[in-house]
PDB file of N, CA and C in Angstrom:
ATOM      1  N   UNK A   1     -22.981  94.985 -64.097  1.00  0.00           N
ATOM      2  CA  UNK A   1     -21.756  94.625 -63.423  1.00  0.00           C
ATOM      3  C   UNK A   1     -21.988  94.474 -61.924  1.00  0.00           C
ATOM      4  N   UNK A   2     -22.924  95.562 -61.533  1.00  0.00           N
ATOM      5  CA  UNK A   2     -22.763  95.204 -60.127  1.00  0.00           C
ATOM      6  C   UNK A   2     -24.084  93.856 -59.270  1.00  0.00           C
ATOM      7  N   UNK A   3     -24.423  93.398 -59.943  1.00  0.00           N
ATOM      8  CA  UNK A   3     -24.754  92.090 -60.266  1.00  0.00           C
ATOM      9  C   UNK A   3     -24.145  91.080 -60.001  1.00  0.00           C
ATOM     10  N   UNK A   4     -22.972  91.215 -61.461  1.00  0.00           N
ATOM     11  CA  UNK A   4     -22.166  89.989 -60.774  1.00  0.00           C
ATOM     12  C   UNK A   4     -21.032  90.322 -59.502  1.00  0.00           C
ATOM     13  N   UNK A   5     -20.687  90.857 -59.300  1.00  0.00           N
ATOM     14  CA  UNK A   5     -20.042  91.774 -58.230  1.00  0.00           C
ATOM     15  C   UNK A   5     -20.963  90.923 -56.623  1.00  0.00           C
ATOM     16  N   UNK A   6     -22.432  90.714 -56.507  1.00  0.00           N
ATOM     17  CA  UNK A   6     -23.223  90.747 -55.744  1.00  0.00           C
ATOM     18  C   UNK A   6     -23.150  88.851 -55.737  1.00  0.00           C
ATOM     19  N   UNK A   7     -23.044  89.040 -56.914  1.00  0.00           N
ATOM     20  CA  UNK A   7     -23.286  86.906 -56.693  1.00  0.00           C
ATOM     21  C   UNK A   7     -22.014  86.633 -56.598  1.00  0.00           C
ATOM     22  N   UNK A   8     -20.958  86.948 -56.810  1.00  0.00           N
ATOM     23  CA  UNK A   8     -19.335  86.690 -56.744  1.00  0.00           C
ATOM     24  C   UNK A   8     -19.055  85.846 -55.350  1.00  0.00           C
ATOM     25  N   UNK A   9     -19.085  86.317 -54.669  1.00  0.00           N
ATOM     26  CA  UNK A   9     -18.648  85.230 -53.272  1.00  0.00           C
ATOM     27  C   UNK A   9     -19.798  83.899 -53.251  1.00  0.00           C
ATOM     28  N   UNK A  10     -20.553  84.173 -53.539  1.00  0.00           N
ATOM     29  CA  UNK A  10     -21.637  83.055 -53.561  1.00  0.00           C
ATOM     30  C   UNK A  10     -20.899  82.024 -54.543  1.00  0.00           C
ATOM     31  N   UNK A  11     -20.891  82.443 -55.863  1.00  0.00           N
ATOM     32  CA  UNK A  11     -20.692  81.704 -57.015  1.00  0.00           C
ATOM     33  C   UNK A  11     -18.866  81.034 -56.967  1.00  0.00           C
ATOM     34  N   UNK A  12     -17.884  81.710 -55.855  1.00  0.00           N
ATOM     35  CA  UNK A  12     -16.729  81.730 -55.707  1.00  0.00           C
ATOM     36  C   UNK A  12     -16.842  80.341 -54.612  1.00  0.00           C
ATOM     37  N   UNK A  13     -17.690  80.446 -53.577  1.00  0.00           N
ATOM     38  CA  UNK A  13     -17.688  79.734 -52.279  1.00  0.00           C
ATOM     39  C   UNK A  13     -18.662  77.926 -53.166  1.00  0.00           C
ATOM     40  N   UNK A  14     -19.269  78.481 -53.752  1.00  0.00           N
ATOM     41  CA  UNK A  14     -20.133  77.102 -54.571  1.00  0.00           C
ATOM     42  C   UNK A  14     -18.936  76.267 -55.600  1.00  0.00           C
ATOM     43  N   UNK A  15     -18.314  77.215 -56.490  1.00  0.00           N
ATOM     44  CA  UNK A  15     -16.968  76.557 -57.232  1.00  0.00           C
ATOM     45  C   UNK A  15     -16.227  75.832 -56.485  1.00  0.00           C
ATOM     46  N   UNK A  16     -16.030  76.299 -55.723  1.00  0.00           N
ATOM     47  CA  UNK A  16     -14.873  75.884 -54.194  1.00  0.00           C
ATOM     48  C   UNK A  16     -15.049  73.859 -54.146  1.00  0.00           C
ATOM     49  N   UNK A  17     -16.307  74.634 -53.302  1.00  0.00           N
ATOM     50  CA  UNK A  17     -17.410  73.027 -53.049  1.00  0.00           C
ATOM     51  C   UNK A  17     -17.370  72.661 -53.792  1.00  0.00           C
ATOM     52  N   UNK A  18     -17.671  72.819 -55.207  1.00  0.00           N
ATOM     53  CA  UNK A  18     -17.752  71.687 -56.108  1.00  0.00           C
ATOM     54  C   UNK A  18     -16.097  71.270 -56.570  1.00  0.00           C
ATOM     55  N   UNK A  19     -15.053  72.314 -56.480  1.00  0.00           N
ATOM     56  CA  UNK A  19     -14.317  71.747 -56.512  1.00  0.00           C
ATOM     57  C   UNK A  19     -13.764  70.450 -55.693  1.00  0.00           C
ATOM     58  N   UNK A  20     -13.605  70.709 -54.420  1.00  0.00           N
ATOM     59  CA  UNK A  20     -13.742  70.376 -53.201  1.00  0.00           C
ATOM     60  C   UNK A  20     -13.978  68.616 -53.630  1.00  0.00           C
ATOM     61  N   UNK A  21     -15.238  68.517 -53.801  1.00  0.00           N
ATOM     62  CA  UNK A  21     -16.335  66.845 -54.175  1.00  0.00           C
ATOM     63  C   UNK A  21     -15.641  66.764 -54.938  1.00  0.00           C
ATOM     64  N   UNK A  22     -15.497  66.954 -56.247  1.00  0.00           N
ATOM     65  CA  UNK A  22     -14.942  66.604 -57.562  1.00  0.00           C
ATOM     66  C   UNK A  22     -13.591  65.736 -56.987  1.00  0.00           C
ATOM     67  N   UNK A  23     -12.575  66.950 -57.035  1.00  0.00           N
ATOM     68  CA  UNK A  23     -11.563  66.091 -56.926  1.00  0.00           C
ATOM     69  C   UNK A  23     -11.479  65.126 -55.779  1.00  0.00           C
ATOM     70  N   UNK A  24     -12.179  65.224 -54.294  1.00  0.00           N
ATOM     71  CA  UNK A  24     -12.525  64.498 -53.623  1.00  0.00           C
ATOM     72  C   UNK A  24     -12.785  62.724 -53.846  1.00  0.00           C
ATOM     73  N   UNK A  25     -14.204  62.951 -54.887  1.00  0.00           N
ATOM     74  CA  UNK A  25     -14.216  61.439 -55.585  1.00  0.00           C
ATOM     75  C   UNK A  25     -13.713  61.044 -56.636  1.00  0.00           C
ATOM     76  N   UNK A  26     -12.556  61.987 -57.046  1.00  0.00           N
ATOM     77  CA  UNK A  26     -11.437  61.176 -58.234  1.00  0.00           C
ATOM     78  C   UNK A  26     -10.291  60.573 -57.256  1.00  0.00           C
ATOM     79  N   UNK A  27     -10.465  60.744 -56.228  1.00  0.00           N
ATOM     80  CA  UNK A  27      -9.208  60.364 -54.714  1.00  0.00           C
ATOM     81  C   UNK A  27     -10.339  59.159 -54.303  1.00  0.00           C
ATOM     82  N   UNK A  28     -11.542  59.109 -54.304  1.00  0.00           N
ATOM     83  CA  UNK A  28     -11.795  58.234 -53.680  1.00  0.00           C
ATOM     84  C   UNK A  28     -12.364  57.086 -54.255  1.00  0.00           C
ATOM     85  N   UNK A  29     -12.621  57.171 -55.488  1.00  0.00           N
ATOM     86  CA  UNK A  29     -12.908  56.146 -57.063  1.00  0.00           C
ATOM     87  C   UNK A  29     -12.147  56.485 -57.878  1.00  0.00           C
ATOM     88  N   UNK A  30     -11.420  56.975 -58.371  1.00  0.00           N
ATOM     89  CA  UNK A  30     -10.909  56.893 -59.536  1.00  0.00           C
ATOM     90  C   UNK A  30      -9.526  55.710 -59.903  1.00  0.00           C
ATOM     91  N   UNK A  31      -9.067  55.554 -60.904  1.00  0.00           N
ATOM     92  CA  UNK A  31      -7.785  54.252 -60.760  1.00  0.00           C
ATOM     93  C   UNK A  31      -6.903  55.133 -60.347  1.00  0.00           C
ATOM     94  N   UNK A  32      -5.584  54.673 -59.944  1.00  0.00           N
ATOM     95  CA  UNK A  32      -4.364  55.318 -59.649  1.00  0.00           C
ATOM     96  C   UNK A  32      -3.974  56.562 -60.481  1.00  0.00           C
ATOM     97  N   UNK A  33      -4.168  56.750 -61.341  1.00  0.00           N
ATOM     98  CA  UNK A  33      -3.114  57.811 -62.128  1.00  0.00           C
ATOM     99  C   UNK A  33      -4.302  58.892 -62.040  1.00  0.00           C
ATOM    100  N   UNK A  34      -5.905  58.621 -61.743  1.00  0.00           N
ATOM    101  CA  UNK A  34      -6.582  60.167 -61.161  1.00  0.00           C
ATOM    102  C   UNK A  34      -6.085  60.379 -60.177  1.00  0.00           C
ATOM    103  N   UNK A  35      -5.610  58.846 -58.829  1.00  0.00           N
ATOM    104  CA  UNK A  35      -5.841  59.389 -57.575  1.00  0.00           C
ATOM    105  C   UNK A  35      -4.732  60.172 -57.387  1.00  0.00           C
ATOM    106  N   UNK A  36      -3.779  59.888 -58.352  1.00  0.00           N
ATOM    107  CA  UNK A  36      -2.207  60.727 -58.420  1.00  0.00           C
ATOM    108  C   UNK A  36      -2.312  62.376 -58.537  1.00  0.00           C
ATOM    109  N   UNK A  37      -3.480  62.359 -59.415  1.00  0.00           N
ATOM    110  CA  UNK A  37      -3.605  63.713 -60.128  1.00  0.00           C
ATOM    111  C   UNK A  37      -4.475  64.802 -58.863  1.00  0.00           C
ATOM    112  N   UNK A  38      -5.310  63.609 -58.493  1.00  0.00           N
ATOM    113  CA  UNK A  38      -6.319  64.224 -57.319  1.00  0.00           C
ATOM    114  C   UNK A  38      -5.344  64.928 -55.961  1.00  0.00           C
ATOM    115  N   UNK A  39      -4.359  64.004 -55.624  1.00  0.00           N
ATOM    116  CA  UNK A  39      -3.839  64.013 -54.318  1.00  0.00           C
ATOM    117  C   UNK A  39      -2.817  65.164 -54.889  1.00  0.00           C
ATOM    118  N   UNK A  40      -2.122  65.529 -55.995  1.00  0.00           N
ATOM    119  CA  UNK A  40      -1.283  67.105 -56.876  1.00  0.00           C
ATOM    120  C   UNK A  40      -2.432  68.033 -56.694  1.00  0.00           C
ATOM    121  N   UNK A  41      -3.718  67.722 -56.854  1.00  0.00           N
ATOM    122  CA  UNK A  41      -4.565  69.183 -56.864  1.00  0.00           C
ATOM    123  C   UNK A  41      -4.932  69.462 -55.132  1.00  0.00           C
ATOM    124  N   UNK A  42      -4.846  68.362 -54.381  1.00  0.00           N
ATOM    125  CA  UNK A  42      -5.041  68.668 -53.466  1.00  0.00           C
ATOM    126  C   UNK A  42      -3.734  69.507 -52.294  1.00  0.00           C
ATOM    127  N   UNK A  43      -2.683  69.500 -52.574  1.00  0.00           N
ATOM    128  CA  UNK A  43      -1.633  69.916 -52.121  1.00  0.00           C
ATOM    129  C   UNK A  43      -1.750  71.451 -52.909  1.00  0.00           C
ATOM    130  N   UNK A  44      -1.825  71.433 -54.338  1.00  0.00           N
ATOM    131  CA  UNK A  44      -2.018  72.648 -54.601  1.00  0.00           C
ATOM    132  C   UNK A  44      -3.210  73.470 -53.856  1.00  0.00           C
ATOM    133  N   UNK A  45      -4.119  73.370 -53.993  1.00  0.00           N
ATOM    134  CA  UNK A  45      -5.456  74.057 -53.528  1.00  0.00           C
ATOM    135  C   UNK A  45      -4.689  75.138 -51.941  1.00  0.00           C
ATOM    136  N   UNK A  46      -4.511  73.933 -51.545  1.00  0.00           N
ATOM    137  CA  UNK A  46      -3.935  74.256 -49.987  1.00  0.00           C
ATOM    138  C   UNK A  46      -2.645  75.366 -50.390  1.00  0.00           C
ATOM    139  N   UNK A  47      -1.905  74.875 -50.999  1.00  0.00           N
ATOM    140  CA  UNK A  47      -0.646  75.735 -50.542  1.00  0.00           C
ATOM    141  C   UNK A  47      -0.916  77.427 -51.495  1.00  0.00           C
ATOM    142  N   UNK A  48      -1.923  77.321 -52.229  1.00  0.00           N
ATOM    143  CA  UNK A  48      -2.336  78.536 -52.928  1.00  0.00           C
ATOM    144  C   UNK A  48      -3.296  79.352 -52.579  1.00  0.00           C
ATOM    145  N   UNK A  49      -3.970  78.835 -51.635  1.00  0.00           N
ATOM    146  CA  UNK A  49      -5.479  79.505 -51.076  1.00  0.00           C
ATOM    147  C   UNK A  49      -5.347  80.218 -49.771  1.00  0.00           C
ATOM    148  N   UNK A  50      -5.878  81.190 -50.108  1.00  0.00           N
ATOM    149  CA  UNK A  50      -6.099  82.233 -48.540  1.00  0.00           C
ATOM    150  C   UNK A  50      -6.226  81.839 -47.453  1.00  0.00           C
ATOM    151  N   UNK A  51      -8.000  80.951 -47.754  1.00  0.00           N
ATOM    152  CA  UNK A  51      -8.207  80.410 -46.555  1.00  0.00           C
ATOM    153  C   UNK A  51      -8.568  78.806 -46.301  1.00  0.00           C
ATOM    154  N   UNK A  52      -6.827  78.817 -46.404  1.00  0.00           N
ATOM    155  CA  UNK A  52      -5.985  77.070 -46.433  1.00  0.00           C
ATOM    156  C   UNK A  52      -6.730  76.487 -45.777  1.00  0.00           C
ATOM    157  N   UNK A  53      -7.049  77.296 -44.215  1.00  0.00           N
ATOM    158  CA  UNK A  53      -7.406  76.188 -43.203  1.00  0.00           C
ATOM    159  C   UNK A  53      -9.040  75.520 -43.740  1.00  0.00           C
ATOM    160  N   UNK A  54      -9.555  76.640 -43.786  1.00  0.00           N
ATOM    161  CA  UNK A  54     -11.256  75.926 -44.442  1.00  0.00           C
ATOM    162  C   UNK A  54     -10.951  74.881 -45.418  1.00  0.00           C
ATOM    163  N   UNK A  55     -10.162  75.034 -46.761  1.00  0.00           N
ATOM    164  CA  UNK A  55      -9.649  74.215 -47.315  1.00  0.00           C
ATOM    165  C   UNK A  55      -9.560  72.926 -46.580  1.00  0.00           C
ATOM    166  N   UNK A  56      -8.292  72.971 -45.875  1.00  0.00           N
ATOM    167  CA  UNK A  56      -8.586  71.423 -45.173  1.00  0.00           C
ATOM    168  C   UNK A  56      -9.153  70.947 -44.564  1.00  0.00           C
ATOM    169  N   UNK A  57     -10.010  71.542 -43.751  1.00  0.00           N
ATOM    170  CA  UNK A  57     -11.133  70.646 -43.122  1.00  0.00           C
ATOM    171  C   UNK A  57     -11.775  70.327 -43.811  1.00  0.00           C
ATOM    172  N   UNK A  58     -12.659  71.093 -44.970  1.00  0.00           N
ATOM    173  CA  UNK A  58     -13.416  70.323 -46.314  1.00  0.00           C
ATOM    174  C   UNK A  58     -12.902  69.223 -46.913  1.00  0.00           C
ATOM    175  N   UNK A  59     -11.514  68.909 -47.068  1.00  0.00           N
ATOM    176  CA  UNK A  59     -11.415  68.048 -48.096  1.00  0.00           C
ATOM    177  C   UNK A  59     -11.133  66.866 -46.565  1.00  0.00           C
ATOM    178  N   UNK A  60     -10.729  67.377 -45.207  1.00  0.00           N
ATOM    179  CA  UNK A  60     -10.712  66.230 -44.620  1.00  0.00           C
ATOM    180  C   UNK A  60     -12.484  65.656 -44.082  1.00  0.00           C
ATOM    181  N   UNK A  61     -13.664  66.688 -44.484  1.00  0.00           N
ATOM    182  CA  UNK A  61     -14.463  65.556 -44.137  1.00  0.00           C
ATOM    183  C   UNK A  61     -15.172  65.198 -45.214  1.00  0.00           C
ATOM    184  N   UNK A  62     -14.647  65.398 -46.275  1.00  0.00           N
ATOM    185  CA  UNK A  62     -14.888  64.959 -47.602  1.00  0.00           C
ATOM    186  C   UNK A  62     -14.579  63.432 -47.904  1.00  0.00           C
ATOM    187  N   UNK A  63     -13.452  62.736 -46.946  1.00  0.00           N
ATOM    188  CA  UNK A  63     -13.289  61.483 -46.637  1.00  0.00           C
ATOM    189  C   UNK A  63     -11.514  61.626 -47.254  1.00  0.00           C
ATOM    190  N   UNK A  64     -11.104  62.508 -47.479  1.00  0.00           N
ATOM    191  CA  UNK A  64     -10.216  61.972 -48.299  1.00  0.00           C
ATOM    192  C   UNK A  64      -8.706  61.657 -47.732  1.00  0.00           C
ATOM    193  N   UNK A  65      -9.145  61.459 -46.256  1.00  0.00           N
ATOM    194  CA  UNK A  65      -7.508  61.262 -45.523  1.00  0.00           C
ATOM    195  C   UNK A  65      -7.319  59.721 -46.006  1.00  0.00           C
ATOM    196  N   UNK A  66      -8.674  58.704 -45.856  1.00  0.00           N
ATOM    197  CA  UNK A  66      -8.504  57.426 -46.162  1.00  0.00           C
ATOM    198  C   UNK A  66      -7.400  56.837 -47.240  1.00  0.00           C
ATOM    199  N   UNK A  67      -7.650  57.736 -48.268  1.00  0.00           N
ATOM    200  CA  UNK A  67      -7.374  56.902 -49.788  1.00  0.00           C
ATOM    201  C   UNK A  67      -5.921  57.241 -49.532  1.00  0.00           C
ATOM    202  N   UNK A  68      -5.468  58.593 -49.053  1.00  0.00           N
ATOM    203  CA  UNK A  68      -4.320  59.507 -49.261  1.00  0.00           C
ATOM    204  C   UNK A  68      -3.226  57.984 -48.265  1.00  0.00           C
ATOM    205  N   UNK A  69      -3.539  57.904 -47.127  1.00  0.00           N
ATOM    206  CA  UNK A  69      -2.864  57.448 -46.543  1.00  0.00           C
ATOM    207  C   UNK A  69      -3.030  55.769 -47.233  1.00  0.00           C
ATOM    208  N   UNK A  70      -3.643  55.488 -47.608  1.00  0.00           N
ATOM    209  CA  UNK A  70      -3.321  54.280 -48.527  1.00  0.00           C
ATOM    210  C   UNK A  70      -2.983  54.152 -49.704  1.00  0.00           C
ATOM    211  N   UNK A  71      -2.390  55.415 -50.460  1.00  0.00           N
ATOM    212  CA  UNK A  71      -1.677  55.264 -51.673  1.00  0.00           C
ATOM    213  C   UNK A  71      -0.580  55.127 -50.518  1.00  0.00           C
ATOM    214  N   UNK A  72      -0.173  56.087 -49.658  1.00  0.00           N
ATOM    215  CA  UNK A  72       1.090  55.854 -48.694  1.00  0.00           C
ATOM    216  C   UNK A  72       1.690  54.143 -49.303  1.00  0.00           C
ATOM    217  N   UNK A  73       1.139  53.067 -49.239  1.00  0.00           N
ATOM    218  CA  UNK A  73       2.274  51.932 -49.425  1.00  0.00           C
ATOM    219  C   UNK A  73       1.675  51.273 -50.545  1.00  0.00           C
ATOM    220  N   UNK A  74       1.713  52.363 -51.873  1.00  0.00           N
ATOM    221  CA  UNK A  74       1.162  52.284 -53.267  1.00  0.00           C
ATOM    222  C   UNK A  74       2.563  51.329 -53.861  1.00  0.00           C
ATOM    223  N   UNK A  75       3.092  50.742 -54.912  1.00  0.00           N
ATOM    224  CA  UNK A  75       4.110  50.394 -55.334  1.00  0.00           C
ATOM    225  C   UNK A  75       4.560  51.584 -56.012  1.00  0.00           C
ATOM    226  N   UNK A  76       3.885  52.317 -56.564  1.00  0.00           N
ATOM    227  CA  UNK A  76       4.421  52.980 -57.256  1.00  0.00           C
ATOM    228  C   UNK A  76       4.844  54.365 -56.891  1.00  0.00           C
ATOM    229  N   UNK A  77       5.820  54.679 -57.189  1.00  0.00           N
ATOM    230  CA  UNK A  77       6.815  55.959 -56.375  1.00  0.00           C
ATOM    231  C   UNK A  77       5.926  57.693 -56.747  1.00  0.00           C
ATOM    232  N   UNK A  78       5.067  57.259 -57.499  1.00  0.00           N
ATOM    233  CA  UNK A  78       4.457  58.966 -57.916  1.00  0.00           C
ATOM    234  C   UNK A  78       3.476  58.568 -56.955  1.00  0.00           C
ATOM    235  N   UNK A  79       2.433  57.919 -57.049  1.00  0.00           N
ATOM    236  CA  UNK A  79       1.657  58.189 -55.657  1.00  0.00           C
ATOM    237  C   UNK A  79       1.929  57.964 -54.148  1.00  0.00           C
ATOM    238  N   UNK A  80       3.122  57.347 -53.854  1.00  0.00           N
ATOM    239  CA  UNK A  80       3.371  57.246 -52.590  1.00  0.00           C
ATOM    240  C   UNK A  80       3.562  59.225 -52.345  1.00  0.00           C
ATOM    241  N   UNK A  81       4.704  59.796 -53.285  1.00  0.00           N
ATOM    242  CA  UNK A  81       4.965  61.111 -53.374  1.00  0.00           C
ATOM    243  C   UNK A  81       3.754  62.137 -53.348  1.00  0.00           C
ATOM    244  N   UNK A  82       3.325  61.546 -54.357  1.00  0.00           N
ATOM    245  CA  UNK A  82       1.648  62.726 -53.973  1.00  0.00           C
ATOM    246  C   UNK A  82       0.975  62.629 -52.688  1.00  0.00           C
ATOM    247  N   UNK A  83       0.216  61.077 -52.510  1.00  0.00           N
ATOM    248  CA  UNK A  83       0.024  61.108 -51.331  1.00  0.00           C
ATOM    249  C   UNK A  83       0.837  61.870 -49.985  1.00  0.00           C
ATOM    250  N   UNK A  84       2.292  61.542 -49.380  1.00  0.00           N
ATOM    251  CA  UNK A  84       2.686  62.094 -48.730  1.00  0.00           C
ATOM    252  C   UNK A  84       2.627  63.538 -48.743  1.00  0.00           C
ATOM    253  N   UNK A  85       2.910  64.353 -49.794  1.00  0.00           N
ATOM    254  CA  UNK A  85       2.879  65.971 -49.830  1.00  0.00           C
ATOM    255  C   UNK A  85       1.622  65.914 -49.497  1.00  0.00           C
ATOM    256  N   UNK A  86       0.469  65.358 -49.979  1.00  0.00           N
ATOM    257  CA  UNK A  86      -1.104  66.164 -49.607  1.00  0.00           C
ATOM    258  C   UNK A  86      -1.292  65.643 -48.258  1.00  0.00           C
ATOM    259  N   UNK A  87      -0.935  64.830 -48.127  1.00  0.00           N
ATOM    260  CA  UNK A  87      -1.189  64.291 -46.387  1.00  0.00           C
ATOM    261  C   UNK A  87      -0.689  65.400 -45.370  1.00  0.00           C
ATOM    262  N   UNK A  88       0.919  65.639 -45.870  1.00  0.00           N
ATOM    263  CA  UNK A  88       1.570  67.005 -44.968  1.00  0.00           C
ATOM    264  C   UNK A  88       0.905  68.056 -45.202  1.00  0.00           C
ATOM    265  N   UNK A  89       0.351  68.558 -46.349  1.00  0.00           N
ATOM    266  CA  UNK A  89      -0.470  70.136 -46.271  1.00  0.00           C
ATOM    267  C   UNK A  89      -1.528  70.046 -45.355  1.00  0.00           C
ATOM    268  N   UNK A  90      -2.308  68.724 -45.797  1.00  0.00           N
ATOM    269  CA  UNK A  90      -3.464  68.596 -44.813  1.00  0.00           C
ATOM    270  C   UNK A  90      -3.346  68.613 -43.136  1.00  0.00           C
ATOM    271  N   UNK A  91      -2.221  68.343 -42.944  1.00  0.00           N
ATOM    272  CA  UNK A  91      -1.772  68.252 -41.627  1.00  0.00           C
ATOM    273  C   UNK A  91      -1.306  69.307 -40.803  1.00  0.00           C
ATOM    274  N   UNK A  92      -0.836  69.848 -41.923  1.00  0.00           N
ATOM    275  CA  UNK A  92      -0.102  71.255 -41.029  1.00  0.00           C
ATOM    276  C   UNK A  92      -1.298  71.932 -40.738  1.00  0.00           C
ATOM    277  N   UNK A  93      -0.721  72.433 -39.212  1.00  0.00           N
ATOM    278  CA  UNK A  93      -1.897  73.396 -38.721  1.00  0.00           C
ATOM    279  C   UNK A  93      -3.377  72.843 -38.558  1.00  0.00           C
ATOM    280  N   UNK A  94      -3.258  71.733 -38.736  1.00  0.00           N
ATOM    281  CA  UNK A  94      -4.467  71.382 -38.395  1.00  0.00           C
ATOM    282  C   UNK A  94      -4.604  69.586 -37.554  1.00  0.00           C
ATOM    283  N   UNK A  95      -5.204  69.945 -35.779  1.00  0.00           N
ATOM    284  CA  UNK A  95      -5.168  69.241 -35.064  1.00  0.00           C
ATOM    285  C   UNK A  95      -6.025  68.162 -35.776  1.00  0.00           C
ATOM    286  N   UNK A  96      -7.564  68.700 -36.178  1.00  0.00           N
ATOM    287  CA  UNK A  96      -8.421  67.766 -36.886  1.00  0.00           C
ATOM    288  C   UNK A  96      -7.934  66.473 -37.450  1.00  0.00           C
ATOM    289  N   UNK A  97      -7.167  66.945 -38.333  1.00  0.00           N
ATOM    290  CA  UNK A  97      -7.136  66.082 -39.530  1.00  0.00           C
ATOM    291  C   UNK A  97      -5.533  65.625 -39.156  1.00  0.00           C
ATOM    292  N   UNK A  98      -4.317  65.818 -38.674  1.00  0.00           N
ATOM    293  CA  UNK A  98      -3.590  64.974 -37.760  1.00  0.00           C
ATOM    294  C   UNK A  98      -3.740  64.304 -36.985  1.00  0.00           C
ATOM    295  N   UNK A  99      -4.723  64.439 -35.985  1.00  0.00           N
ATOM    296  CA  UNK A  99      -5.582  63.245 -35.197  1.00  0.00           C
ATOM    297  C   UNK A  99      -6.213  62.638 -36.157  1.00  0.00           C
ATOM    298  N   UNK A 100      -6.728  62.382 -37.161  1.00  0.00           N
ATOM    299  CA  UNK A 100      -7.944  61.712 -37.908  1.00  0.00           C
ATOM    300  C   UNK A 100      -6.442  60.934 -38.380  1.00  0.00           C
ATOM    301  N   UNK A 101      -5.451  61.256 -39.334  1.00  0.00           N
ATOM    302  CA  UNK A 101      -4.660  60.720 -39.769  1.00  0.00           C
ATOM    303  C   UNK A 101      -3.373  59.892 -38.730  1.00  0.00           C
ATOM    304  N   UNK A 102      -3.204  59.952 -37.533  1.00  0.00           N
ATOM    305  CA  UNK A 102      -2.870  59.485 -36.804  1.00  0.00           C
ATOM    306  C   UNK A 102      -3.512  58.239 -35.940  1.00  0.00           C
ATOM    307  N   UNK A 103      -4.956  58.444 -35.976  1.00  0.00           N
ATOM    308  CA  UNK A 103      -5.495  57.201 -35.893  1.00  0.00           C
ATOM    309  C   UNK A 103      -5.724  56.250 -37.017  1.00  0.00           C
ATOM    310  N   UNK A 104      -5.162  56.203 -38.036  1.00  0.00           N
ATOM    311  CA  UNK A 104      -5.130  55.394 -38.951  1.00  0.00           C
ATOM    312  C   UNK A 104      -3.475  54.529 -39.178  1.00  0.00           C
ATOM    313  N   UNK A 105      -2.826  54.981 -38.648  1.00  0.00           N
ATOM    314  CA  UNK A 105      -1.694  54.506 -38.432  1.00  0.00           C
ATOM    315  C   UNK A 105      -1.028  53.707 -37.177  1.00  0.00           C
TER     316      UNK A 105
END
């Protein structure tokens, strides 16, 4: 037990990251109804995690302000909605990635 106890933050901080990429390039290749699903996990992650802020800087240099703000004038009303909520989590509290997303507009 105290084993895994010893690899736990390691193996916790590596899940993360791979979470992190994963849903990252279902936002940044996938068709609409991943990028829908991607931009819901990404609002979740944030609004459930300790440490939100690391959270968003990863997924903002993960690339993924691009796609988010271009479902923004998607036709379709579920990803304009996703997009916007993950755009605002990503934003709050964080100058980074409000400047990054402000120069795109």
């Amino acid at each position: 037990m105290g084993e895994e106890e010893d690899a736990g933050p390691f193996t916790r901080s590596s899940y993360k990251q791979t979470l992190i990429d994963q849903i990252s390039g279902n936002l940044i290749a996938g068709d609409l109804t991943v990028k829908i699903h991607a931009a819901r996990e990404i609002r979740s992650l944030i609004r459930h995690h300790n440490s939100s802020h690391q959270i968003r800087a990863k997924f903002a240099s993960a690339g993924v302000i691009q796609p988010l703000v271009l479902m923004l004038y998607s036709r379709n009303h579920d990803a304009r909605h996703a997009s916007l909520l993950a755009v605002l989590n990503l934003a709050s509290r964080n100058e980074r990635v409000l400047e990054e997303f402000e120069s795109m507009m």
